[in-house]
PDB file of N, CA and C in Angstrom:
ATOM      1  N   UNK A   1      -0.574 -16.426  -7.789  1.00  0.00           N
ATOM      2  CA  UNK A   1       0.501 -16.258  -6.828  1.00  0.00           C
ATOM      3  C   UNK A   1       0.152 -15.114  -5.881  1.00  0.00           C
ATOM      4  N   UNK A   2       0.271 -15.652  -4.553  1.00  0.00           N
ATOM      5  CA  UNK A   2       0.333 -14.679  -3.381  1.00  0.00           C
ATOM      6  C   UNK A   2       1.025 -13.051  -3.391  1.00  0.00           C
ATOM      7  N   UNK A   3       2.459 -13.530  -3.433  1.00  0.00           N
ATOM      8  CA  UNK A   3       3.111 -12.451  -3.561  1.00  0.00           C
ATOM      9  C   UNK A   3       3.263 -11.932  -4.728  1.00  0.00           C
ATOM     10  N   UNK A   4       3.934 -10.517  -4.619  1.00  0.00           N
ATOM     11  CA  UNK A   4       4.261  -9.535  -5.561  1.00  0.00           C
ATOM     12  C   UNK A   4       5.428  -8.716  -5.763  1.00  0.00           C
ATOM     13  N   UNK A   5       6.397  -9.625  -4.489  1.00  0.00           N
ATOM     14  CA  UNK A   5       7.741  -9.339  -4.390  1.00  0.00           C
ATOM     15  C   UNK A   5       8.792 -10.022  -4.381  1.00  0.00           C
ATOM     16  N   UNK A   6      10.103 -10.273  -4.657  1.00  0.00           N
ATOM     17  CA  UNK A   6      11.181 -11.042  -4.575  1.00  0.00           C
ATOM     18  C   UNK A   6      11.700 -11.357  -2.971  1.00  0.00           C
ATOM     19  N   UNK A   7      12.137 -10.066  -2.595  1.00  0.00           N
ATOM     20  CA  UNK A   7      12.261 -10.176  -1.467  1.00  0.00           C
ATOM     21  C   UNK A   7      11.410 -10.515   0.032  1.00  0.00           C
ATOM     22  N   UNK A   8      11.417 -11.876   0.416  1.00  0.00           N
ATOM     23  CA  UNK A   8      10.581 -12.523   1.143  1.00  0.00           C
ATOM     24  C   UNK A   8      10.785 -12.077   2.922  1.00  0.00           C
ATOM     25  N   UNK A   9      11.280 -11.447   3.158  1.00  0.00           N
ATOM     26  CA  UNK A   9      11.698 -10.846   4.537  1.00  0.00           C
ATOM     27  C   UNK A   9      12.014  -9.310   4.746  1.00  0.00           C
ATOM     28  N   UNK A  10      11.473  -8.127   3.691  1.00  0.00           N
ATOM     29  CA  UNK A  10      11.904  -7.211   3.525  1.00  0.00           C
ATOM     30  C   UNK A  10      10.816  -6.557   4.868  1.00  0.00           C
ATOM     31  N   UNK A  11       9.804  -6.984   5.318  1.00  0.00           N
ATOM     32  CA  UNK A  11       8.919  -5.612   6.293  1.00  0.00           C
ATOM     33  C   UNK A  11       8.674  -6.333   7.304  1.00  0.00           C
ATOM     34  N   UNK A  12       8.335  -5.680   8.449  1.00  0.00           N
ATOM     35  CA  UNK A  12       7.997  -4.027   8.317  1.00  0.00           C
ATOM     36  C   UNK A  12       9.135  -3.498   8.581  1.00  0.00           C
ATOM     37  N   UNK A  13       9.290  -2.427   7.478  1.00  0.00           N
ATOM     38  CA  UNK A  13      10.415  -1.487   7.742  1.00  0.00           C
ATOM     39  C   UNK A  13      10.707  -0.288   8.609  1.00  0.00           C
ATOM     40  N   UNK A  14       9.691   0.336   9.507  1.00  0.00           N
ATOM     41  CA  UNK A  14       9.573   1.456  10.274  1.00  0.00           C
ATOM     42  C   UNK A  14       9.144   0.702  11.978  1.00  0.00           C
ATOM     43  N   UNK A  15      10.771   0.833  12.772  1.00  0.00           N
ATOM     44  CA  UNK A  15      10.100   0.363  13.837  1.00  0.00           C
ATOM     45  C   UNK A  15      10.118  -1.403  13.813  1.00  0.00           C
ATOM     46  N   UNK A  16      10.744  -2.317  12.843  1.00  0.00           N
ATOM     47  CA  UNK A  16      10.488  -3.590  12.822  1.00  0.00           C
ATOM     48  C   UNK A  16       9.965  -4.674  14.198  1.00  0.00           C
ATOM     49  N   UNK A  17      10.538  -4.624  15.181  1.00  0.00           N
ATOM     50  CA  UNK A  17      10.593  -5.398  16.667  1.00  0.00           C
ATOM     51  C   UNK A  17       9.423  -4.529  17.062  1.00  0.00           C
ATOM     52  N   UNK A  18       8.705  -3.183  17.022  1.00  0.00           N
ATOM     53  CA  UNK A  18       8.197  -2.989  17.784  1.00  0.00           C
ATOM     54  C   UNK A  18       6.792  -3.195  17.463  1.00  0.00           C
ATOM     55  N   UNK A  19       6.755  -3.131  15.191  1.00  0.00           N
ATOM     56  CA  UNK A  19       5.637  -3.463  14.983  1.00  0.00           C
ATOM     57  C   UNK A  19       5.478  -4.793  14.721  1.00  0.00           C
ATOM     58  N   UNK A  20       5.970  -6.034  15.565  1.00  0.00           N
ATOM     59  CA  UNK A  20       5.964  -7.114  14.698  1.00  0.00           C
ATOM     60  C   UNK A  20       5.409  -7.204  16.146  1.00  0.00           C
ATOM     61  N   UNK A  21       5.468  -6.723  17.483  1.00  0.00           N
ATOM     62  CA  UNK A  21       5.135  -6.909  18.333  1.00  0.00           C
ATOM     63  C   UNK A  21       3.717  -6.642  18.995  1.00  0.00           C
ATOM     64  N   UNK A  22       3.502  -5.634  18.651  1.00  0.00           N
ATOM     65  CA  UNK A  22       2.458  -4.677  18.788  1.00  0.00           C
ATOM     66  C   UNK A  22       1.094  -4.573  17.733  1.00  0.00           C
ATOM     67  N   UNK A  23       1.466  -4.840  16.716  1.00  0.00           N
ATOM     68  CA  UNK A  23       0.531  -4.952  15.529  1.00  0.00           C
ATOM     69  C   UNK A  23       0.125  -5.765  14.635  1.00  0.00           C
ATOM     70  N   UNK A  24      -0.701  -5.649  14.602  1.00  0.00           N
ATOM     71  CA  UNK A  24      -1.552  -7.536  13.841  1.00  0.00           C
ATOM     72  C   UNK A  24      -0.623  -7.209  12.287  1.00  0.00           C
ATOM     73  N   UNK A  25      -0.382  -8.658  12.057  1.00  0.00           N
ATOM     74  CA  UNK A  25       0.672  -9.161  11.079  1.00  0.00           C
ATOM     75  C   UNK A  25      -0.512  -9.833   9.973  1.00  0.00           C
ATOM     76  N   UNK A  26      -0.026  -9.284   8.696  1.00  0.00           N
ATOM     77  CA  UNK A  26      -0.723 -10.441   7.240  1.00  0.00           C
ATOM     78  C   UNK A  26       0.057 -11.192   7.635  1.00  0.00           C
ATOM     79  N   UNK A  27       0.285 -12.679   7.158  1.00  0.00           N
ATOM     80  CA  UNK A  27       1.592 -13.474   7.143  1.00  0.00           C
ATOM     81  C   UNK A  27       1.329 -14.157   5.629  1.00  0.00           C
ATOM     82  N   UNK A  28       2.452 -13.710   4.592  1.00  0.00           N
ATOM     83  CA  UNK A  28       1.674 -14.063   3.248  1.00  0.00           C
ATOM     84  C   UNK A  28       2.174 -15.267   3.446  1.00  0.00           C
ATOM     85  N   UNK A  29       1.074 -15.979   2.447  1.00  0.00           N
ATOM     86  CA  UNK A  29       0.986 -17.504   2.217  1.00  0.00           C
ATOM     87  C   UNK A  29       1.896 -18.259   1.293  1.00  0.00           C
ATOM     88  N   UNK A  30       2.833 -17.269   0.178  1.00  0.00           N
ATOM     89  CA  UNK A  30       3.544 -17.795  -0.034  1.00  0.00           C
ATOM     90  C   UNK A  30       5.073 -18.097   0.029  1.00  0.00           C
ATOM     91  N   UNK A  31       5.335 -16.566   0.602  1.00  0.00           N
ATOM     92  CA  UNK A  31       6.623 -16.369   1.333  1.00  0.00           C
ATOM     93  C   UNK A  31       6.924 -16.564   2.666  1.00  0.00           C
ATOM     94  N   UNK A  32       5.596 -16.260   3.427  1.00  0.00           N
ATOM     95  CA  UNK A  32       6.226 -16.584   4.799  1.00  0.00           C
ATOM     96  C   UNK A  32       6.159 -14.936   5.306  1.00  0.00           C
ATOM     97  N   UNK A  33       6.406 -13.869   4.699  1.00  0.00           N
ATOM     98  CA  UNK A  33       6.920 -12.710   5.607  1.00  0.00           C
ATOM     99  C   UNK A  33       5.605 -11.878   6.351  1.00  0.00           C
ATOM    100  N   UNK A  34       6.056 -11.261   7.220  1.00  0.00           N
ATOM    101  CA  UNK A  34       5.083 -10.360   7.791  1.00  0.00           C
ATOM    102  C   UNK A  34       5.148  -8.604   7.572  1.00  0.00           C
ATOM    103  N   UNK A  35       3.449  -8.850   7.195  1.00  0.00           N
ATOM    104  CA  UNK A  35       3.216  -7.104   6.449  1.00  0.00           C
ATOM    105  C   UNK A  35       2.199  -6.606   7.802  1.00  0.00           C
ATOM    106  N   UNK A  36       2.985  -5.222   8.059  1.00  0.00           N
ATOM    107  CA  UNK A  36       1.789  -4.367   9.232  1.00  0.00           C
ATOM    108  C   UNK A  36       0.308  -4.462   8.298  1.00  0.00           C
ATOM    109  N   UNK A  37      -0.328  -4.852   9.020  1.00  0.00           N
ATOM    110  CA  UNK A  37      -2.014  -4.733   8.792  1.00  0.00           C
ATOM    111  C   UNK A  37      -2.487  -3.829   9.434  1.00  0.00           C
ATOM    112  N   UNK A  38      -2.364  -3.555  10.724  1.00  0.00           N
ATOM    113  CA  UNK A  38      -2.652  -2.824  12.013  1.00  0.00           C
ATOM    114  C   UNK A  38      -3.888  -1.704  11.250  1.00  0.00           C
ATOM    115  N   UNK A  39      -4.972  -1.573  11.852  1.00  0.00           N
ATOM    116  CA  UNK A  39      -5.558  -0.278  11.934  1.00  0.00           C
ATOM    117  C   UNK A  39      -5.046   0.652  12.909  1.00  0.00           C
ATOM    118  N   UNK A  40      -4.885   2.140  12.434  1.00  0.00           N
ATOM    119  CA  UNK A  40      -5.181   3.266  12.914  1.00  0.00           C
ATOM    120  C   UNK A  40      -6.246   3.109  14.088  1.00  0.00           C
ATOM    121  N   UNK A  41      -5.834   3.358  15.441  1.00  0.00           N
ATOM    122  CA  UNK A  41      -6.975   3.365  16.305  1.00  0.00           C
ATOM    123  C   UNK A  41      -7.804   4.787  15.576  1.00  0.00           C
ATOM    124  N   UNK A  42      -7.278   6.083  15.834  1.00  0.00           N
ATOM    125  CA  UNK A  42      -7.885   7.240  15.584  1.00  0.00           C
ATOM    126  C   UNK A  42      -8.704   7.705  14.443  1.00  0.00           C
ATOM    127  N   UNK A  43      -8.174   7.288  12.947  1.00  0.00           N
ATOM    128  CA  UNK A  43      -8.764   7.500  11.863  1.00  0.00           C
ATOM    129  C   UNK A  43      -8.989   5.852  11.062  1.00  0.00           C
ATOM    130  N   UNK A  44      -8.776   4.587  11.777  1.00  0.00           N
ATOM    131  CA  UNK A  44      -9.491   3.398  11.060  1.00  0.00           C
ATOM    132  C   UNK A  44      -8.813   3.116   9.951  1.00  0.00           C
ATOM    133  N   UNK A  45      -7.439   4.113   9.636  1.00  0.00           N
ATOM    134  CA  UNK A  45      -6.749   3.611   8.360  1.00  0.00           C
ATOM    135  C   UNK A  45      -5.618   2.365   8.825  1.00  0.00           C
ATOM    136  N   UNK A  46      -4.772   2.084   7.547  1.00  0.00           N
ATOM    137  CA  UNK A  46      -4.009   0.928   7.665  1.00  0.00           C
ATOM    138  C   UNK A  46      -2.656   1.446   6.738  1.00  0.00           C
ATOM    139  N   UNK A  47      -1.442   1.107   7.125  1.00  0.00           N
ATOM    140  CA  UNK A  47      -0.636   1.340   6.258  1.00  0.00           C
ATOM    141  C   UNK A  47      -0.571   1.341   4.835  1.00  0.00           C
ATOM    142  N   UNK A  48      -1.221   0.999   4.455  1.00  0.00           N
ATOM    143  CA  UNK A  48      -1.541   1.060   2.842  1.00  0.00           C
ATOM    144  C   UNK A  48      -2.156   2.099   2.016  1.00  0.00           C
ATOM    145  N   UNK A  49      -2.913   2.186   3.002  1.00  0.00           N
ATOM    146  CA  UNK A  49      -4.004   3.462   3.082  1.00  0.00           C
ATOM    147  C   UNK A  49      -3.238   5.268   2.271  1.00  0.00           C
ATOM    148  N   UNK A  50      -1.667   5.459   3.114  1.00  0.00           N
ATOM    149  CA  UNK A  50      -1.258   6.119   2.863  1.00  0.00           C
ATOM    150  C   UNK A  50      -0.290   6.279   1.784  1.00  0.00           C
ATOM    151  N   UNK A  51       0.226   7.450   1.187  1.00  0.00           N
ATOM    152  CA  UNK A  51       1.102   7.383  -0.717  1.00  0.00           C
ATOM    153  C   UNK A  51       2.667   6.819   0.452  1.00  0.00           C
ATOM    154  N   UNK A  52       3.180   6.165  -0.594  1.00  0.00           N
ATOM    155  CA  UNK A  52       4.726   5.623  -0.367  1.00  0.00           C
ATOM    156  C   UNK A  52       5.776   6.328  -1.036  1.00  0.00           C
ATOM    157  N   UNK A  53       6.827   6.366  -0.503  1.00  0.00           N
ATOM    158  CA  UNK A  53       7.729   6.992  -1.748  1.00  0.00           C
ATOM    159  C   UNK A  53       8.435   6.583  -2.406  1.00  0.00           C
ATOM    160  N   UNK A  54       8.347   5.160  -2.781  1.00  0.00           N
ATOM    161  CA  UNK A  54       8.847   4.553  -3.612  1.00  0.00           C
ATOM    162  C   UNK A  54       7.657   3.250  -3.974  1.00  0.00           C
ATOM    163  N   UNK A  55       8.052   3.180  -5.704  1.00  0.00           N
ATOM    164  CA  UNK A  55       7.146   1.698  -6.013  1.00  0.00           C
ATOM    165  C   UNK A  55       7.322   0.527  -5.243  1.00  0.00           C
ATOM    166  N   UNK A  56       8.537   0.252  -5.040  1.00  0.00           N
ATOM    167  CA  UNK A  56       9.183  -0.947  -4.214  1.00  0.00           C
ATOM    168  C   UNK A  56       8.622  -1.199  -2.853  1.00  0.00           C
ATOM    169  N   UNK A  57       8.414   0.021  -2.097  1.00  0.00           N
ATOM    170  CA  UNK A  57       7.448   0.013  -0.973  1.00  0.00           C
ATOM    171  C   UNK A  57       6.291  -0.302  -1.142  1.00  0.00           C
ATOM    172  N   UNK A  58       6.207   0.596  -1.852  1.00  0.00           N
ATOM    173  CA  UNK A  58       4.099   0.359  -2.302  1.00  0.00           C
ATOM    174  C   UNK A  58       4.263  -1.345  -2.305  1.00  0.00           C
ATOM    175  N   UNK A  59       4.763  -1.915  -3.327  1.00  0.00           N
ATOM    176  CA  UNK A  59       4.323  -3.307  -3.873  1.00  0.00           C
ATOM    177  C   UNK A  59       4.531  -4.173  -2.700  1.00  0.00           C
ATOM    178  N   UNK A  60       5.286  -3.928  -1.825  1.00  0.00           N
ATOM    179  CA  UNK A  60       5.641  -4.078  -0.400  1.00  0.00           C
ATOM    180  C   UNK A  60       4.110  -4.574   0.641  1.00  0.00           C
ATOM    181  N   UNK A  61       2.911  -3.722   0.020  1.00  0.00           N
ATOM    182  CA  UNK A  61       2.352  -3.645   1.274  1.00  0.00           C
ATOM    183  C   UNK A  61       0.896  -3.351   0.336  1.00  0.00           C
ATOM    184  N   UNK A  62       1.360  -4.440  -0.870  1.00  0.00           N
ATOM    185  CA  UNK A  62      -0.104  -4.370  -1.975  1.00  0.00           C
ATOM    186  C   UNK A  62      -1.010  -5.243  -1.725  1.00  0.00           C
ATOM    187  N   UNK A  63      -0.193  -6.768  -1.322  1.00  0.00           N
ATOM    188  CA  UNK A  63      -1.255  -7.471  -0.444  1.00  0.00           C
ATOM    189  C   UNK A  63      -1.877  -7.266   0.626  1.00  0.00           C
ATOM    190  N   UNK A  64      -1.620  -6.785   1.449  1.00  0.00           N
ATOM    191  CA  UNK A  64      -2.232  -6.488   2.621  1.00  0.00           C
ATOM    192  C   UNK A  64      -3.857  -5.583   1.961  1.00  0.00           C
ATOM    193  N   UNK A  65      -3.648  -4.778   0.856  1.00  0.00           N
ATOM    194  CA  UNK A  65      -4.821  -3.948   0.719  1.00  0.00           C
ATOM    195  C   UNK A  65      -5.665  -4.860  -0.052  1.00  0.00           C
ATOM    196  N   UNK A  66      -4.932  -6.094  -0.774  1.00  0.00           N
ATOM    197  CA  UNK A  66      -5.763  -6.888  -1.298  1.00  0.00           C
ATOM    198  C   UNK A  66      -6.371  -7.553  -0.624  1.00  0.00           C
ATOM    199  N   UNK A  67      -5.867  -8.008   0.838  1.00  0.00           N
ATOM    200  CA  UNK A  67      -6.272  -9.125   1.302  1.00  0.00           C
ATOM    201  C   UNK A  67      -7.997  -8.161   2.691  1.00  0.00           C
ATOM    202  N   UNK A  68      -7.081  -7.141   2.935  1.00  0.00           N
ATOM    203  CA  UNK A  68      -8.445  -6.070   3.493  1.00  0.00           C
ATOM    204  C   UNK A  68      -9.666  -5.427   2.923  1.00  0.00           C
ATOM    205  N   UNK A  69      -9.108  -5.658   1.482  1.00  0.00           N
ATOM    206  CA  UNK A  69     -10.493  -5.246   0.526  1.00  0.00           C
ATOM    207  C   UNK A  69     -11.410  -6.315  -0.096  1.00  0.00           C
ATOM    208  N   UNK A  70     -10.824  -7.821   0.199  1.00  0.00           N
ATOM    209  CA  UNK A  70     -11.426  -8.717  -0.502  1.00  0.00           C
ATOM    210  C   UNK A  70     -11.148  -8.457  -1.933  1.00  0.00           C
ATOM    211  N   UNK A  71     -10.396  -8.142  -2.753  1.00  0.00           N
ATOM    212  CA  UNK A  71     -10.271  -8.022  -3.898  1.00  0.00           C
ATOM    213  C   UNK A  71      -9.136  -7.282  -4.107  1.00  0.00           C
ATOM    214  N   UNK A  72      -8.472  -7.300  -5.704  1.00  0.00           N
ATOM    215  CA  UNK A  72      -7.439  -7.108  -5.939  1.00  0.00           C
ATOM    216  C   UNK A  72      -7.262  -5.453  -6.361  1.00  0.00           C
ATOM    217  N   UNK A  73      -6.503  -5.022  -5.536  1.00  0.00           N
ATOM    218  CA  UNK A  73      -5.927  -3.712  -5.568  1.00  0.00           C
ATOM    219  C   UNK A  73      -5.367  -3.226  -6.555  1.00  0.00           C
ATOM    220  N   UNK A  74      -4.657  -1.825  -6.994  1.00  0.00           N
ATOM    221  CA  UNK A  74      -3.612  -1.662  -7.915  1.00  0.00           C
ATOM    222  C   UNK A  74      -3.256  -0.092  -7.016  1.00  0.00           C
ATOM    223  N   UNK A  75      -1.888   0.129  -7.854  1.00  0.00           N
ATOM    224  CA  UNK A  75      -0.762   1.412  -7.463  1.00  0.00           C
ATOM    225  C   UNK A  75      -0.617   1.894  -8.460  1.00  0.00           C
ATOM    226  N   UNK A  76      -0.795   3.404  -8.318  1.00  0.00           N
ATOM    227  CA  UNK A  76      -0.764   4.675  -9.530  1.00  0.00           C
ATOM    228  C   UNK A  76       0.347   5.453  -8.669  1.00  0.00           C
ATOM    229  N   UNK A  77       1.388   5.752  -9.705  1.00  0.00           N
ATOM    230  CA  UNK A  77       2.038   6.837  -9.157  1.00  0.00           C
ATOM    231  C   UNK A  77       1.403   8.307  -9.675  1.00  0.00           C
ATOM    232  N   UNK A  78       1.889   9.080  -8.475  1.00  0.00           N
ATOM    233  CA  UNK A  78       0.898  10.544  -8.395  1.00  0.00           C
ATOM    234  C   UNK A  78       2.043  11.444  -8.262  1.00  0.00           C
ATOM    235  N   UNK A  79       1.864  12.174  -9.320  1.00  0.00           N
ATOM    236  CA  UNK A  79       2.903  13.319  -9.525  1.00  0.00           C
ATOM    237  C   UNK A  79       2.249  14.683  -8.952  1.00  0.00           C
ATOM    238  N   UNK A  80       2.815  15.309  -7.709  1.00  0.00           N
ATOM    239  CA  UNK A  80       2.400  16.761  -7.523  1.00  0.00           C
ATOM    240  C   UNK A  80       2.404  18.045  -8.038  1.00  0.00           C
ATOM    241  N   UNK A  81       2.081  19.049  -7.508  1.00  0.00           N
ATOM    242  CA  UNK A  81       2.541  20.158  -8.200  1.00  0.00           C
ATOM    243  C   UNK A  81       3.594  20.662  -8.156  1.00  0.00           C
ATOM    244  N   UNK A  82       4.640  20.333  -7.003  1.00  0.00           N
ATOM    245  CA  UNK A  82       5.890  20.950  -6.975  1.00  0.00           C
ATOM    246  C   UNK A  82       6.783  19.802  -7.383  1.00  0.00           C
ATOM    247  N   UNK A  83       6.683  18.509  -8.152  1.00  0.00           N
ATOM    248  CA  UNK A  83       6.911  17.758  -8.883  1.00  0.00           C
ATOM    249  C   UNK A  83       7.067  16.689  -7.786  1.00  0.00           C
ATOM    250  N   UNK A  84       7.027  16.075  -6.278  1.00  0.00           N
ATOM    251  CA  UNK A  84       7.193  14.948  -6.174  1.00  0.00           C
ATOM    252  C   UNK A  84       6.469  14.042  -6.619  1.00  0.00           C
ATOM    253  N   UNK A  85       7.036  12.847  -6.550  1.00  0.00           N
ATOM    254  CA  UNK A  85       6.618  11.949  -7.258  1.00  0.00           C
ATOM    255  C   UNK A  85       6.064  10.791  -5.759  1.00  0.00           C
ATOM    256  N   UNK A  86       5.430  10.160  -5.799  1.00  0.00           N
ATOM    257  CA  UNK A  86       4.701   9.259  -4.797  1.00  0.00           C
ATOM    258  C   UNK A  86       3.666   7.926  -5.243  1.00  0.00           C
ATOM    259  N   UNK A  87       3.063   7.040  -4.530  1.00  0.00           N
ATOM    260  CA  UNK A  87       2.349   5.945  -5.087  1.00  0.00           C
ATOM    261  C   UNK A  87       2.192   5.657  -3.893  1.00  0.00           C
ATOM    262  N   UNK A  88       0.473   5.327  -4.699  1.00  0.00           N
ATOM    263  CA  UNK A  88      -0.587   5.228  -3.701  1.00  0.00           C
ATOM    264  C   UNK A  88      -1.217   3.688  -4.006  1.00  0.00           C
ATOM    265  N   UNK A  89      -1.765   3.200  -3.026  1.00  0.00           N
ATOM    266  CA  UNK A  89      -2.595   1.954  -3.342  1.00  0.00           C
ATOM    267  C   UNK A  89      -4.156   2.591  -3.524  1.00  0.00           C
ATOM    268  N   UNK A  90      -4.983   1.882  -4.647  1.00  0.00           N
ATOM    269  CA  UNK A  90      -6.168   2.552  -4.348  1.00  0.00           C
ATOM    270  C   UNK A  90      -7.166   1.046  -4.360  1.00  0.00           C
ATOM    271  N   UNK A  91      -8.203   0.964  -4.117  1.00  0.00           N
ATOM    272  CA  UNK A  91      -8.920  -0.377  -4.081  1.00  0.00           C
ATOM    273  C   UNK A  91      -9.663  -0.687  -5.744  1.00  0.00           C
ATOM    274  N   UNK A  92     -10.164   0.658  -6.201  1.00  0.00           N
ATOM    275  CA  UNK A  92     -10.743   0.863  -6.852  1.00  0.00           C
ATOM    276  C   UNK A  92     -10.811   1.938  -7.529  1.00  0.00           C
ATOM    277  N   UNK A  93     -11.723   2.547  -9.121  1.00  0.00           N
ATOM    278  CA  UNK A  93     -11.715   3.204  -9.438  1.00  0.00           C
ATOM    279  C   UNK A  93     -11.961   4.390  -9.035  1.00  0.00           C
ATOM    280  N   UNK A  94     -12.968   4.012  -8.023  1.00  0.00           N
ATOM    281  CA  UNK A  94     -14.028   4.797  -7.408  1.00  0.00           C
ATOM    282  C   UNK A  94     -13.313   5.815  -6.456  1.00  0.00           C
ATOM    283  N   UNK A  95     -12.574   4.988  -5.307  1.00  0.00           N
ATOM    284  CA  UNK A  95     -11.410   5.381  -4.549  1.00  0.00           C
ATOM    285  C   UNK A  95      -9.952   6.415  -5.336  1.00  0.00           C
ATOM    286  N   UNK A  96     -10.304   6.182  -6.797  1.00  0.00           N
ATOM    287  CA  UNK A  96      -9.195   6.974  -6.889  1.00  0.00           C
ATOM    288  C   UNK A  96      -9.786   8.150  -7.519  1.00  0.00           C
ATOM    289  N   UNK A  97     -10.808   8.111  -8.003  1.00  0.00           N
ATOM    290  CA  UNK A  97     -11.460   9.431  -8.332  1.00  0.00           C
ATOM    291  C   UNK A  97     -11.346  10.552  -6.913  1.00  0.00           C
ATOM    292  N   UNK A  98     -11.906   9.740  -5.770  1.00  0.00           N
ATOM    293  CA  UNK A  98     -12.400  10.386  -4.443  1.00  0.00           C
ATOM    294  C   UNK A  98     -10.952  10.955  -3.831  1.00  0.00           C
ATOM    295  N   UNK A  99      -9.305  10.336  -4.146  1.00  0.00           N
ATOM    296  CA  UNK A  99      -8.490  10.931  -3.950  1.00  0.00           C
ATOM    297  C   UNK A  99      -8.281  12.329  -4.980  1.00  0.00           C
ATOM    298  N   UNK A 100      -8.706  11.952  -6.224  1.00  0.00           N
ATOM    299  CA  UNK A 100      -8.162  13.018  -6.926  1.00  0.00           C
ATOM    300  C   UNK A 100      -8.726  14.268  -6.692  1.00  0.00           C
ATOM    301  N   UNK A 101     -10.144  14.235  -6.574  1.00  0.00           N
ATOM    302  CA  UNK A 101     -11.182  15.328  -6.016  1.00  0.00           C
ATOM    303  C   UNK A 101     -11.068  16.015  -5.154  1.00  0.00           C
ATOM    304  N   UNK A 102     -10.050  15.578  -3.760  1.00  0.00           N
ATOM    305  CA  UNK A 102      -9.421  16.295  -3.286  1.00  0.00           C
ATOM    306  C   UNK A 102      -8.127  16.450  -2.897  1.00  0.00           C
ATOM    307  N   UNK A 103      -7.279  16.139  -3.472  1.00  0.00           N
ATOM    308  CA  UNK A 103      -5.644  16.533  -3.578  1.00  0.00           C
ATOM    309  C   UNK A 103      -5.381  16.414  -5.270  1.00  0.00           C
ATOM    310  N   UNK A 104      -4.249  18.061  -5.063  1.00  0.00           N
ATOM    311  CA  UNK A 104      -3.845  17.995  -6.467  1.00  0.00           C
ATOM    312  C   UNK A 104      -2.929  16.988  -7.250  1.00  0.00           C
ATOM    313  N   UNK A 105      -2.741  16.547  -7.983  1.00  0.00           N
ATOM    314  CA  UNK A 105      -2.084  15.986  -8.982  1.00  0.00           C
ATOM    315  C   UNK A 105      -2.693  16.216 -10.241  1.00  0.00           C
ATOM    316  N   UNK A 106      -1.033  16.424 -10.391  1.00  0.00           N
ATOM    317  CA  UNK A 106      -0.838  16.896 -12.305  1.00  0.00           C
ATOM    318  C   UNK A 106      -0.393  15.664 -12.806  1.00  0.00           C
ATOM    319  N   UNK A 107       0.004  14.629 -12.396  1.00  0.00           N
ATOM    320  CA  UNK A 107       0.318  13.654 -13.464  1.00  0.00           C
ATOM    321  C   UNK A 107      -0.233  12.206 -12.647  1.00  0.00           C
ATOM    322  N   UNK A 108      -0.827  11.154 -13.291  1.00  0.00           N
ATOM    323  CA  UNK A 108      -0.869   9.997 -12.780  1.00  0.00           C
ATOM    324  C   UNK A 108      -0.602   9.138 -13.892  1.00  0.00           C
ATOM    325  N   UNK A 109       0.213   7.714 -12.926  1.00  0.00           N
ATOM    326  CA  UNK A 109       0.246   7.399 -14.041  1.00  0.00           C
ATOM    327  C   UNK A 109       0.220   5.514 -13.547  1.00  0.00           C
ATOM    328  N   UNK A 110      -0.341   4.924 -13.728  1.00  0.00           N
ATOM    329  CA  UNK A 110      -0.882   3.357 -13.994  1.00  0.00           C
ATOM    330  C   UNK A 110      -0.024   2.277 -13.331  1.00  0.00           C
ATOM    331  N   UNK A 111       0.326   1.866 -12.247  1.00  0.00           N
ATOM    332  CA  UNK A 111       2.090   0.897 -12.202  1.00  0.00           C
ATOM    333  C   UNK A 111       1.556  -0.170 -12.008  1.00  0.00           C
ATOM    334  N   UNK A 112       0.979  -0.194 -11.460  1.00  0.00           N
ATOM    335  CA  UNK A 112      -0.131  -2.289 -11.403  1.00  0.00           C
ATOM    336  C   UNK A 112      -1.733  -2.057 -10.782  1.00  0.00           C
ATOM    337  N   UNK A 113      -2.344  -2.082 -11.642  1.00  0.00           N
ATOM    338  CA  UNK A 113      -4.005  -1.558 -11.433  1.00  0.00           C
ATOM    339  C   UNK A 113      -4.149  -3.022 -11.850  1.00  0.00           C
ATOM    340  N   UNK A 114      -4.729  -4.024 -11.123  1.00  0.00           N
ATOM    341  CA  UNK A 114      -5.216  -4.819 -11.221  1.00  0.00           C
ATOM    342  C   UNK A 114      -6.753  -5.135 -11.145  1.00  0.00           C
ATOM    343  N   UNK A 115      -7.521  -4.138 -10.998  1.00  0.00           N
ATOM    344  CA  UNK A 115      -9.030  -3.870 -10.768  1.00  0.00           C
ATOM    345  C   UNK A 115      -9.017  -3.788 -11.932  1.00  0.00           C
TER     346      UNK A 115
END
């Protein structure tokens, strides 16, 4: 199965009309909805790229990193030092070592690692 969410019309949530306009769209295959793909002109990233603040978001915008990496992604939530809590998509193991190496976190912890 394509998706990884219930809600089939929930994104993009920041800006909807302007990024549905402006920015290249996933269109998943089994719901129908549209996820920002868009690269970053300046730094080459993609919405996914960056931590979410909620799981519900993250899982929101898990295909898109699956479908840009050729392979299946997963989301670790990352606990800071002044305790927020956040979740990140990472592609790989490799990728999440290279986050940890440089930003702190004291707690991680596993929410759908599918690699």
């Amino acid at each position: 199965m394509e998706c990884y969410v219930d809600e089939n019309r929930i994104t993009p949530l920041l800006n909807p009309l302007d990024c549905l306009k402006n920015h290249t769209q996933y269109i998943c295959g089994t719901c129908g909805r549209c996820i920002c793909i868009e690269h970053d002109p300046n730094r080459g990233l993609q919405r996914w790229n960056f931590p979410f603040k909620s799981l519900k978001i993250t899982k929101l915008y898990l295909r898109t990193a699956d479908y840009s990496m050729k392979k299946l992604c997963g989301i670790y939530e990352l606990k800071s030092e002044n305790g927020r809590l956040s979740y990140k998509i990472f592609a790989d193991r490799e990728e999440l070592q290279l986050y940890l190496k440089k930003n702190k976190v004291i707690e991680l912890k596993n929410r759908k690692m599918q690699v």
